[in-house]
PDB file of N, CA and C in Angstrom:
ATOM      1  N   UNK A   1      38.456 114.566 106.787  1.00  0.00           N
ATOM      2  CA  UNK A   1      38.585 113.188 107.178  1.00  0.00           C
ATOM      3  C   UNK A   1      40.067 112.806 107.194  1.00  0.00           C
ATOM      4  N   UNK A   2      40.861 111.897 107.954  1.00  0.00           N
ATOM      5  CA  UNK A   2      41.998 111.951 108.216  1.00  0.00           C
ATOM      6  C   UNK A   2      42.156 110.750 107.351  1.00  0.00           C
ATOM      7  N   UNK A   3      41.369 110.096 106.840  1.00  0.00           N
ATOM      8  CA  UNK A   3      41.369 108.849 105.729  1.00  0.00           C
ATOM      9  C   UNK A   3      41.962 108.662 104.313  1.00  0.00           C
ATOM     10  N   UNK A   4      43.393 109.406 104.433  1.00  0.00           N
ATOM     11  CA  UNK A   4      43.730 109.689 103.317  1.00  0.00           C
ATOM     12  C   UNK A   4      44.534 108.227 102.321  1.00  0.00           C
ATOM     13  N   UNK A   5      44.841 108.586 101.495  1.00  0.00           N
ATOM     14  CA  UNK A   5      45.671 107.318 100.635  1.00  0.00           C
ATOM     15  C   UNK A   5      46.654 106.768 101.099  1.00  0.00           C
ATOM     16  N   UNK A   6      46.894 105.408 101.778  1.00  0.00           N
ATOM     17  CA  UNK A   6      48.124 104.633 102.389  1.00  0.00           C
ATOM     18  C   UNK A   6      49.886 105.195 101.663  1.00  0.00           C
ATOM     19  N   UNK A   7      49.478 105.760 100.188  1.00  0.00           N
ATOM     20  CA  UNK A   7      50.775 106.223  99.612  1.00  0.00           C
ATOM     21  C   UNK A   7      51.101 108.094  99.606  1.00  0.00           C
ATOM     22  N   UNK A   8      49.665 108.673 100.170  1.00  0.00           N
ATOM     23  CA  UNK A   8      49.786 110.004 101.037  1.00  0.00           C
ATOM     24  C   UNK A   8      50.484 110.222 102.508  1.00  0.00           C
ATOM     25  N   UNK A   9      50.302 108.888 102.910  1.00  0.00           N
ATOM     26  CA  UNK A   9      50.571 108.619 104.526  1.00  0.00           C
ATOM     27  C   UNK A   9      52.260 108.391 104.731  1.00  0.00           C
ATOM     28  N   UNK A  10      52.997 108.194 103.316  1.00  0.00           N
ATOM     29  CA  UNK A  10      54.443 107.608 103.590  1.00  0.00           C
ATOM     30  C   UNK A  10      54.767 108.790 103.942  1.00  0.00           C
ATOM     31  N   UNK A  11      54.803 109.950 103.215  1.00  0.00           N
ATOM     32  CA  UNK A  11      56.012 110.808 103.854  1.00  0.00           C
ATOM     33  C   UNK A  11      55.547 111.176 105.491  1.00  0.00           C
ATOM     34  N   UNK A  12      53.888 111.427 105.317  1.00  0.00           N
ATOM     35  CA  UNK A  12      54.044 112.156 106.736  1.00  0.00           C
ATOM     36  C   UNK A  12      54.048 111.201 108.119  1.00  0.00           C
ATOM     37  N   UNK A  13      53.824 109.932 108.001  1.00  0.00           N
ATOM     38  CA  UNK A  13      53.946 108.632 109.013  1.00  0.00           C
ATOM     39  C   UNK A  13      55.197 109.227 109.809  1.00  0.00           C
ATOM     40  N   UNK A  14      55.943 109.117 109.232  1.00  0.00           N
ATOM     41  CA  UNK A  14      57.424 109.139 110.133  1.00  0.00           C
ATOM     42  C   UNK A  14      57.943 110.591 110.914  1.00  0.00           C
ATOM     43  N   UNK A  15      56.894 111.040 110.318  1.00  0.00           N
ATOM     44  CA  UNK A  15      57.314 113.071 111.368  1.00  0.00           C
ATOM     45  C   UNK A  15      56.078 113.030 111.912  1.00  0.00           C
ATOM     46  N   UNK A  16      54.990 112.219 111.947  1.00  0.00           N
ATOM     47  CA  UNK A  16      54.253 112.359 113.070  1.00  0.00           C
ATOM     48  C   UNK A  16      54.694 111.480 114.232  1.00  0.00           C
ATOM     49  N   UNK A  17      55.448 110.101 113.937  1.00  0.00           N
ATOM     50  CA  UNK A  17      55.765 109.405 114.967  1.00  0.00           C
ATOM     51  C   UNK A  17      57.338 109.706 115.679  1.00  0.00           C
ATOM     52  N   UNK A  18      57.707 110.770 114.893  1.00  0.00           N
ATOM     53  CA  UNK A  18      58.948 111.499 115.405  1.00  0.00           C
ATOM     54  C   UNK A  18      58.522 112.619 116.453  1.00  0.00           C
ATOM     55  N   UNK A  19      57.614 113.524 115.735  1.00  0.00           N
ATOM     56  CA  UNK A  19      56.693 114.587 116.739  1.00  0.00           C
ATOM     57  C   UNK A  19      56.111 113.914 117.927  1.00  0.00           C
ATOM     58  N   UNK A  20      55.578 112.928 117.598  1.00  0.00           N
ATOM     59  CA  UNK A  20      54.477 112.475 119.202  1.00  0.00           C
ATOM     60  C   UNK A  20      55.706 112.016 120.435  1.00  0.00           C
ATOM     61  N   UNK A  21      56.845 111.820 119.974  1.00  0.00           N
ATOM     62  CA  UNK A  21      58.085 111.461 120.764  1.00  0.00           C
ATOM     63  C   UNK A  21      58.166 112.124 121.797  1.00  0.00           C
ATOM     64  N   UNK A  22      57.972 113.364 121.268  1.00  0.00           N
ATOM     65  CA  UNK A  22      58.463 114.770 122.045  1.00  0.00           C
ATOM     66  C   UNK A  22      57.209 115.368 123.050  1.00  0.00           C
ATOM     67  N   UNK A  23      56.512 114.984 122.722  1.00  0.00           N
ATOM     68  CA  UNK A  23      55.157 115.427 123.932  1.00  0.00           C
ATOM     69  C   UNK A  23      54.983 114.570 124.785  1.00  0.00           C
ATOM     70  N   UNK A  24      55.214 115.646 125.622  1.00  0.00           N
ATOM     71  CA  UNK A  24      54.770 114.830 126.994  1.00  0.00           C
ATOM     72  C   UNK A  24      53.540 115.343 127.618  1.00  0.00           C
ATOM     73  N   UNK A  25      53.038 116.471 127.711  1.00  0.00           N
ATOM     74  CA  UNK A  25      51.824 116.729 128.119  1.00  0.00           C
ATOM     75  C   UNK A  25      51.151 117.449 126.922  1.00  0.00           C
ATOM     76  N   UNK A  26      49.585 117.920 127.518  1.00  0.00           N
ATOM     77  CA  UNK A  26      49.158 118.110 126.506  1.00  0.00           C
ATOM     78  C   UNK A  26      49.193 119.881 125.941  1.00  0.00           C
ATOM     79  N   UNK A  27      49.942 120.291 126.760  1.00  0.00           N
ATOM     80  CA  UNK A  27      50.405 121.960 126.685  1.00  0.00           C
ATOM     81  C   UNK A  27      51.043 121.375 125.307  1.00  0.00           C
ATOM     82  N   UNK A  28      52.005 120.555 125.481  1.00  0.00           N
ATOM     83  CA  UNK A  28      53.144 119.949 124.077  1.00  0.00           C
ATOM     84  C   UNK A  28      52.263 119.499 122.606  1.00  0.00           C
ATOM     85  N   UNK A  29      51.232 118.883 123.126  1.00  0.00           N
ATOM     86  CA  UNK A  29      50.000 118.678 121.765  1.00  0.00           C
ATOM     87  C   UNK A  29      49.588 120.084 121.671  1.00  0.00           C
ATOM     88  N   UNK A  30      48.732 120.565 122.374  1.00  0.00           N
ATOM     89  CA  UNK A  30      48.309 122.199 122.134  1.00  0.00           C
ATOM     90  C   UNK A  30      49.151 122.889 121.301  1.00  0.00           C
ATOM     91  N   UNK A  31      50.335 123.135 121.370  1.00  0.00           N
ATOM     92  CA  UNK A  31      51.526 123.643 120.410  1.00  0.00           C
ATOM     93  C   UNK A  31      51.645 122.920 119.487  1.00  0.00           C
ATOM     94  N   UNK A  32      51.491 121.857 119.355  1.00  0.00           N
ATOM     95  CA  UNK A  32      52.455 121.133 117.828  1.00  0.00           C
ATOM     96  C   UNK A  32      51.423 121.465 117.252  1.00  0.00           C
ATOM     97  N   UNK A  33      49.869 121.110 117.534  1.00  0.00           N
ATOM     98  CA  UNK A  33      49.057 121.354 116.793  1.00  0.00           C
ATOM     99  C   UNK A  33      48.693 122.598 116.164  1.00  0.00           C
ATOM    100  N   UNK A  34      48.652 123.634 117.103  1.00  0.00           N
ATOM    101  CA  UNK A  34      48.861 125.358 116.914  1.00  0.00           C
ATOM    102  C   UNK A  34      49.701 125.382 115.688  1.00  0.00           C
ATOM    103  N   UNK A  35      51.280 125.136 115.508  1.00  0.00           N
ATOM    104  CA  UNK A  35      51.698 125.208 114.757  1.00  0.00           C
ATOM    105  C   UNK A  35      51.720 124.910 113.765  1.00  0.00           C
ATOM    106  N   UNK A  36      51.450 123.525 113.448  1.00  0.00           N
ATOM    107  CA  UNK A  36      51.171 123.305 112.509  1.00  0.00           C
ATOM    108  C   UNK A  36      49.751 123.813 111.943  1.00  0.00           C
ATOM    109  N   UNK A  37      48.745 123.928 112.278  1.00  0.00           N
ATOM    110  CA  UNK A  37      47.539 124.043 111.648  1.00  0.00           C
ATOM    111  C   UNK A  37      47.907 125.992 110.951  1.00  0.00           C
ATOM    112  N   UNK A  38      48.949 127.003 111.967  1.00  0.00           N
ATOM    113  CA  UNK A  38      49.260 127.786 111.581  1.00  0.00           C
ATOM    114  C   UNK A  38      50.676 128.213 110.522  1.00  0.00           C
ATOM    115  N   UNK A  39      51.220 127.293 110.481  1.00  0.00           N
ATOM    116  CA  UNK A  39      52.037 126.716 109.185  1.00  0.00           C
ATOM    117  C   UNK A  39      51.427 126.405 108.300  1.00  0.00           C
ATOM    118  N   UNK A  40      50.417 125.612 108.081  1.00  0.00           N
ATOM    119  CA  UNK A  40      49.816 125.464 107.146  1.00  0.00           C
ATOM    120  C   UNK A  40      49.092 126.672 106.518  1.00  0.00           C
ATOM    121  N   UNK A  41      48.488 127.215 107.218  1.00  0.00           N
ATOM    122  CA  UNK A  41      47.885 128.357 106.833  1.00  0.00           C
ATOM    123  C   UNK A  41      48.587 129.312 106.313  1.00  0.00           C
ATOM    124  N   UNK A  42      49.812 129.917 107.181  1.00  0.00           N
ATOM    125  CA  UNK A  42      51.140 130.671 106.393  1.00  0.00           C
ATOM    126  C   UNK A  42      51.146 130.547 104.891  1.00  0.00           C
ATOM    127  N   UNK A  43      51.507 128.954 104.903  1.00  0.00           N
ATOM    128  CA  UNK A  43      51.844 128.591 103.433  1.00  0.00           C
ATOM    129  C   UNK A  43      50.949 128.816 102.350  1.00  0.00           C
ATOM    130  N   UNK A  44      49.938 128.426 102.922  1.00  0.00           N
ATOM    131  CA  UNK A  44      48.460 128.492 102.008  1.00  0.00           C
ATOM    132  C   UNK A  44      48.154 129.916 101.779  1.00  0.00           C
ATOM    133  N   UNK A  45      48.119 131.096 102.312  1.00  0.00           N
ATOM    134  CA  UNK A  45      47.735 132.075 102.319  1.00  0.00           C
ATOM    135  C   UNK A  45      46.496 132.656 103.337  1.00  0.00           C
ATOM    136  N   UNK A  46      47.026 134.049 103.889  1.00  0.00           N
ATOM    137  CA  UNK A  46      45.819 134.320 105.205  1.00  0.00           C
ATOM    138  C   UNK A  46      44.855 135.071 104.582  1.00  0.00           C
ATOM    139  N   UNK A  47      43.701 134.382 104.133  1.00  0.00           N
ATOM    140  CA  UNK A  47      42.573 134.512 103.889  1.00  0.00           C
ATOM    141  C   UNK A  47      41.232 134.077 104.310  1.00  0.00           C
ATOM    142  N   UNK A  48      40.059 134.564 104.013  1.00  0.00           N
ATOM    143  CA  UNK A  48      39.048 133.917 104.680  1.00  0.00           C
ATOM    144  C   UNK A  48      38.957 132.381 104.047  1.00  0.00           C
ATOM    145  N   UNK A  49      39.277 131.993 103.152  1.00  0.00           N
ATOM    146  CA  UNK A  49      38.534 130.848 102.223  1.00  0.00           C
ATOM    147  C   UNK A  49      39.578 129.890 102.714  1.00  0.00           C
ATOM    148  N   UNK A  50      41.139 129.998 103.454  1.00  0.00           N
ATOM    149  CA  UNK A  50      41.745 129.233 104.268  1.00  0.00           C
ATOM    150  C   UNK A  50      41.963 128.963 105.714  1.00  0.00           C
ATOM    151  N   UNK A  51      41.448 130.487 106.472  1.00  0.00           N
ATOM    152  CA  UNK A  51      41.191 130.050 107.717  1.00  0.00           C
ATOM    153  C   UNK A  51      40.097 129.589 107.999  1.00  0.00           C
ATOM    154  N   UNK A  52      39.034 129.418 106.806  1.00  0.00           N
ATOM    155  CA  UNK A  52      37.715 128.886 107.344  1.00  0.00           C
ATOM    156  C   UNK A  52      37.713 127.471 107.033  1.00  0.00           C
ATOM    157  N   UNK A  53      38.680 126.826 105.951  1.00  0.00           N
ATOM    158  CA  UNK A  53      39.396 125.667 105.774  1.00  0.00           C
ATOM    159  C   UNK A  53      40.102 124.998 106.797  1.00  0.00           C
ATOM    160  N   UNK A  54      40.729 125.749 107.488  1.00  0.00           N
ATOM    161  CA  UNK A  54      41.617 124.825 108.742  1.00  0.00           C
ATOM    162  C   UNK A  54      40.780 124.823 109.817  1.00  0.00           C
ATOM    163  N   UNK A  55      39.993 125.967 110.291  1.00  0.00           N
ATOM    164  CA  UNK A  55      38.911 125.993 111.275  1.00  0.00           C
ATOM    165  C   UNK A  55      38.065 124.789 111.096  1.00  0.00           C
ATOM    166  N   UNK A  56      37.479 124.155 110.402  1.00  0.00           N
ATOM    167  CA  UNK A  56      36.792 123.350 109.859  1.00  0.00           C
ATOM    168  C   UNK A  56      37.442 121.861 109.764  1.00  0.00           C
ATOM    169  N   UNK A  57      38.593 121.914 109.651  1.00  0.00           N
ATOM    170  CA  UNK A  57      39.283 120.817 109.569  1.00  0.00           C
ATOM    171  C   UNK A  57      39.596 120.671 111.349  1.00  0.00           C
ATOM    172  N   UNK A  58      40.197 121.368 112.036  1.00  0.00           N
ATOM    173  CA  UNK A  58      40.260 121.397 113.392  1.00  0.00           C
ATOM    174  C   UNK A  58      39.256 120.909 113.731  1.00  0.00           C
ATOM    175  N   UNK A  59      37.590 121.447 113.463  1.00  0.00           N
ATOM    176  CA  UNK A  59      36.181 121.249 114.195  1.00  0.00           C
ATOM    177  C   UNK A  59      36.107 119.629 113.795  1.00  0.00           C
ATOM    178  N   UNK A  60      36.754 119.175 112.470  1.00  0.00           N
ATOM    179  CA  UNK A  60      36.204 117.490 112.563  1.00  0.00           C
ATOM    180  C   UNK A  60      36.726 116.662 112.693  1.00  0.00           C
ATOM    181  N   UNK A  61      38.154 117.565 113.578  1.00  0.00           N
ATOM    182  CA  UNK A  61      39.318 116.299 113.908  1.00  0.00           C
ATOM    183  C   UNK A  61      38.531 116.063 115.269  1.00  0.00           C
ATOM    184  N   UNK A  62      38.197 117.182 116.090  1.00  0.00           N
ATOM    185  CA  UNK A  62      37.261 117.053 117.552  1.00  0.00           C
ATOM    186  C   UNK A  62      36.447 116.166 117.158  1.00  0.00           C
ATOM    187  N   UNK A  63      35.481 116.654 116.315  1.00  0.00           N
ATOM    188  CA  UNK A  63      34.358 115.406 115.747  1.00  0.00           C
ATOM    189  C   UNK A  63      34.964 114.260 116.029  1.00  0.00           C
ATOM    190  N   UNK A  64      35.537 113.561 115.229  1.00  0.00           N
ATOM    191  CA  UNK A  64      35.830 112.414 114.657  1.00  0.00           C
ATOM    192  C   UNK A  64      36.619 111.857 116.365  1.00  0.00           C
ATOM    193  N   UNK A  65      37.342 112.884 116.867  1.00  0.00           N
ATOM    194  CA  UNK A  65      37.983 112.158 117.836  1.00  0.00           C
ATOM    195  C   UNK A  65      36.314 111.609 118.888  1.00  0.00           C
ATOM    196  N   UNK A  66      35.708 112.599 119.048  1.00  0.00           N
ATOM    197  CA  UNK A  66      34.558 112.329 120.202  1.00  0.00           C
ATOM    198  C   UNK A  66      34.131 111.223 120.089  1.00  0.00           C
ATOM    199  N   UNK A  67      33.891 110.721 118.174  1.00  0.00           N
ATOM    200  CA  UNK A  67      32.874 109.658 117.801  1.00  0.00           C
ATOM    201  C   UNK A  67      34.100 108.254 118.021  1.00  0.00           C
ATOM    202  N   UNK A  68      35.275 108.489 118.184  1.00  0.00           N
ATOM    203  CA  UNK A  68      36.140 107.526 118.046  1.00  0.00           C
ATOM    204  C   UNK A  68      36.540 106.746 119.408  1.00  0.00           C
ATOM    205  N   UNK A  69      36.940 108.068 120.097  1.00  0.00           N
ATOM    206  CA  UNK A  69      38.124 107.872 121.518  1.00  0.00           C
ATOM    207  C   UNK A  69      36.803 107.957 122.833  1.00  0.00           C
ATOM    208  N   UNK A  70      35.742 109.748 122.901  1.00  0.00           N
ATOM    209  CA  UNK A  70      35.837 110.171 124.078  1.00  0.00           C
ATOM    210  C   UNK A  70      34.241 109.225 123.906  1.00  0.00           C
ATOM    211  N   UNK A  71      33.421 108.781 122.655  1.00  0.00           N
ATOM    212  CA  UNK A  71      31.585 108.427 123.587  1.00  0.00           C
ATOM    213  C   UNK A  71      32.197 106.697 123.335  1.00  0.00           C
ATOM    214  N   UNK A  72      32.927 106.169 122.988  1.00  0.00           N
ATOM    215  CA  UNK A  72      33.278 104.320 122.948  1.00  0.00           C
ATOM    216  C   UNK A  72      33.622 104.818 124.714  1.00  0.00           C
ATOM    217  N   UNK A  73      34.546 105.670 125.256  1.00  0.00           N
ATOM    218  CA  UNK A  73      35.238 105.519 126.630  1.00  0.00           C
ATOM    219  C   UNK A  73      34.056 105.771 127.538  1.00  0.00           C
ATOM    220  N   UNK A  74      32.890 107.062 127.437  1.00  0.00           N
ATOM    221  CA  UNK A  74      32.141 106.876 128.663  1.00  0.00           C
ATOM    222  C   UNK A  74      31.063 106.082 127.953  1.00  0.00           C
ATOM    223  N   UNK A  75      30.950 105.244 127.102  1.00  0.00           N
ATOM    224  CA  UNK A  75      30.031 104.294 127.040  1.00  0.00           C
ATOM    225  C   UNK A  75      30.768 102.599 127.874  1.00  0.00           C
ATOM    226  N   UNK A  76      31.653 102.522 127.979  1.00  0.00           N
ATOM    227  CA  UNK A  76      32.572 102.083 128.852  1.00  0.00           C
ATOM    228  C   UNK A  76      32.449 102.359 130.108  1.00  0.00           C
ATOM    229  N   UNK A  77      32.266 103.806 130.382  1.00  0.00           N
ATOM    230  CA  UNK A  77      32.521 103.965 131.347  1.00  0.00           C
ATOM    231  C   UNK A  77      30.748 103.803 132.340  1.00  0.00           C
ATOM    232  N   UNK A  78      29.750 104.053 131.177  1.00  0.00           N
ATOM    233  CA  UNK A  78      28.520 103.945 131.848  1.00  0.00           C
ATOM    234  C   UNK A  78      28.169 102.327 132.381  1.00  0.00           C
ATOM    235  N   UNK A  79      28.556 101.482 131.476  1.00  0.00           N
ATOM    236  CA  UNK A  79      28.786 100.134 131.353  1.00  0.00           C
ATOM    237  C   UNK A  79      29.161  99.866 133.241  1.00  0.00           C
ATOM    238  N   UNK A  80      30.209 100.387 133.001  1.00  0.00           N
ATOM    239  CA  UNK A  80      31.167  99.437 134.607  1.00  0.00           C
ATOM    240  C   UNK A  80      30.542 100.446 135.698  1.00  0.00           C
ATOM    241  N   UNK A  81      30.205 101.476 135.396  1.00  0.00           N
ATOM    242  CA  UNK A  81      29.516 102.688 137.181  1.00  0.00           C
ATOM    243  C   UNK A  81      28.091 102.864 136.737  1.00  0.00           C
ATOM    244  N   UNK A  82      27.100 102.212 135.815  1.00  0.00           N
ATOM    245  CA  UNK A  82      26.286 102.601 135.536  1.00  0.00           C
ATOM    246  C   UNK A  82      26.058 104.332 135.147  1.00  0.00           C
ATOM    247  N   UNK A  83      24.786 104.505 134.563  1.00  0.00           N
ATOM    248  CA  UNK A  83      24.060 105.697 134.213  1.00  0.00           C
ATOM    249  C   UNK A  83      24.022 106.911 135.336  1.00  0.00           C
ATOM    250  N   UNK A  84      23.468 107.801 134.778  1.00  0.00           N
ATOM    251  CA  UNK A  84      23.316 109.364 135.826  1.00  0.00           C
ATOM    252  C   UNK A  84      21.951 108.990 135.672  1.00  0.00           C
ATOM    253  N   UNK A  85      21.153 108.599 136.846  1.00  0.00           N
ATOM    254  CA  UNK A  85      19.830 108.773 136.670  1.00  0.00           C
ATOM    255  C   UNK A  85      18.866 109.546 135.401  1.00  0.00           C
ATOM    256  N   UNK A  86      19.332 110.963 135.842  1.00  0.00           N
ATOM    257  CA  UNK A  86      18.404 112.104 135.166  1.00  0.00           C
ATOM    258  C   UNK A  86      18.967 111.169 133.006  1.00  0.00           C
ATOM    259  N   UNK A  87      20.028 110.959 133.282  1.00  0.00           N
ATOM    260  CA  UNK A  87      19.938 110.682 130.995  1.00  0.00           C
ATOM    261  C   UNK A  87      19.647 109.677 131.446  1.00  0.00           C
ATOM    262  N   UNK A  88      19.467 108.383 132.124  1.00  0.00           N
ATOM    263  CA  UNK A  88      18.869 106.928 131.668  1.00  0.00           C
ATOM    264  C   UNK A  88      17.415 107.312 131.958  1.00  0.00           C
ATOM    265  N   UNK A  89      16.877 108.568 132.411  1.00  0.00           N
ATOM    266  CA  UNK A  89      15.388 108.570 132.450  1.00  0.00           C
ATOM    267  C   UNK A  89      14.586 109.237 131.052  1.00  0.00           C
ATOM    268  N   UNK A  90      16.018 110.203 130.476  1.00  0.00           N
ATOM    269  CA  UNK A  90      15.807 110.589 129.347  1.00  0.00           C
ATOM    270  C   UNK A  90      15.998 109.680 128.197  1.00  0.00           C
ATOM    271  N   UNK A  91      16.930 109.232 128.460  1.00  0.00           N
ATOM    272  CA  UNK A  91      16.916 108.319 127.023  1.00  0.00           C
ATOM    273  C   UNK A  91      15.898 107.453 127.179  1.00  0.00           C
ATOM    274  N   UNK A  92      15.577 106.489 128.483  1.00  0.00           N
ATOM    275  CA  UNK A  92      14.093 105.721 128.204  1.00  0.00           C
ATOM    276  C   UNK A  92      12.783 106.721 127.886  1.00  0.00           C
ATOM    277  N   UNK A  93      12.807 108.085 128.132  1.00  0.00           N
ATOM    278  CA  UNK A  93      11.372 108.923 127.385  1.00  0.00           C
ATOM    279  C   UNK A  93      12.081 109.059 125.738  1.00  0.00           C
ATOM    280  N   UNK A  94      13.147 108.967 125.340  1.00  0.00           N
ATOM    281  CA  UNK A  94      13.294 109.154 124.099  1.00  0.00           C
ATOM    282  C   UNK A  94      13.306 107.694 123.071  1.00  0.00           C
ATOM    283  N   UNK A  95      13.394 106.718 124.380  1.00  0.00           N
ATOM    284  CA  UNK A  95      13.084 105.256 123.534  1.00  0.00           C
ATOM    285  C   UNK A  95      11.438 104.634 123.122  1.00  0.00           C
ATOM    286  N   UNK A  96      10.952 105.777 124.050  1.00  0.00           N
ATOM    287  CA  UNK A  96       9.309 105.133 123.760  1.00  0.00           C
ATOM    288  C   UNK A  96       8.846 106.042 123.153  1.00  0.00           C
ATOM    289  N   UNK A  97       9.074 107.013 122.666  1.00  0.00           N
ATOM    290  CA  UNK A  97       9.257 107.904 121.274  1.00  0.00           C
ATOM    291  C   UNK A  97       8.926 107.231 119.561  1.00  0.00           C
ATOM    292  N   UNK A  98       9.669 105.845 119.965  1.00  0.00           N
ATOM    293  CA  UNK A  98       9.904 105.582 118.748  1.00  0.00           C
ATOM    294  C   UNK A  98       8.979 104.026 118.793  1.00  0.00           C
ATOM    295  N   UNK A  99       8.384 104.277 117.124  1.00  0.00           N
ATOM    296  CA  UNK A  99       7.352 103.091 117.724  1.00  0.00           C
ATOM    297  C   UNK A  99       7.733 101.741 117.606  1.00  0.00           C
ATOM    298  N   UNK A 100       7.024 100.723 118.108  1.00  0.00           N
ATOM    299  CA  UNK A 100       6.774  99.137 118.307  1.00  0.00           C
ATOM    300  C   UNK A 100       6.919  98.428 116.916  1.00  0.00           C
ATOM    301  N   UNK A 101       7.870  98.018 116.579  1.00  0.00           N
ATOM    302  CA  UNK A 101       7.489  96.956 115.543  1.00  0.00           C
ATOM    303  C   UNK A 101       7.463  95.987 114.982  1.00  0.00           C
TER     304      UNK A 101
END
C-alpha cells in the first residue's frame, strides 16, 4: 500500500517530485521504475523472499493504480459514449442474479 506515514513521506516527497521532472514519456517511467524497484532489491539482497517482495509490491501498485486512475476513467468514459452492448447485456444478466429486496 503506498499509504505510508506523512513523516515517512518527508525524505522521499522531494526525489520523487525531482524524478517525475525528468520523464517525459513513458519509456522514462519504465526505467525509473526498473531501477529503482532493482536498486532496491540490490540493496536488500537477491533472493527469493525479496524478489517475491518487490514482484508483489509492483503487482499492487498496478492494482491500486486500475482501482484508482484506469476503472473511475472508463467508467467516465462509459458515462459520455455509453456501454459495449455485449457487458451492458452481461452485467444486466449479472444484476438479476441478485435478489429483490
Amino acid at each position: 500500500m503506498p499509504y505510508i506515514q506523512p513523516s515517512d513521506r518527508k525524505p522521499i516527497d522531494p526525489c520523487v517530485e525531482s524524478l517525475s521532472e525528468q520523464l517525459e514519456t513513458v519509456g522514462d517511467l519504465n526505467y525509473a521504475i526498473t531501477r529503482l524497484a532493482t536498486k532496491f532489491l540490490l540493496a536488500k539482497g537477491l533472493n527469493y523472499e525479496e524478489i517475491n517482495a518487490v514482484a508483489g509490491v509492483l503487482q499492487k501498485v498496478a492494482a491500486e493504480f486500475d482501482v484508482r486512475v484506469t476503472r473511475p476513467y472508463e467508467e467516465l468514459k462509459i458515462w459520455q459514449n455509453g456501454d459495449i452492448p455485449e457487458y451492458k447485456q452481461i452485467s444486466d444478466m449479472i444484476g438479476n442474479l441478485y435478489p429483490v429486496s
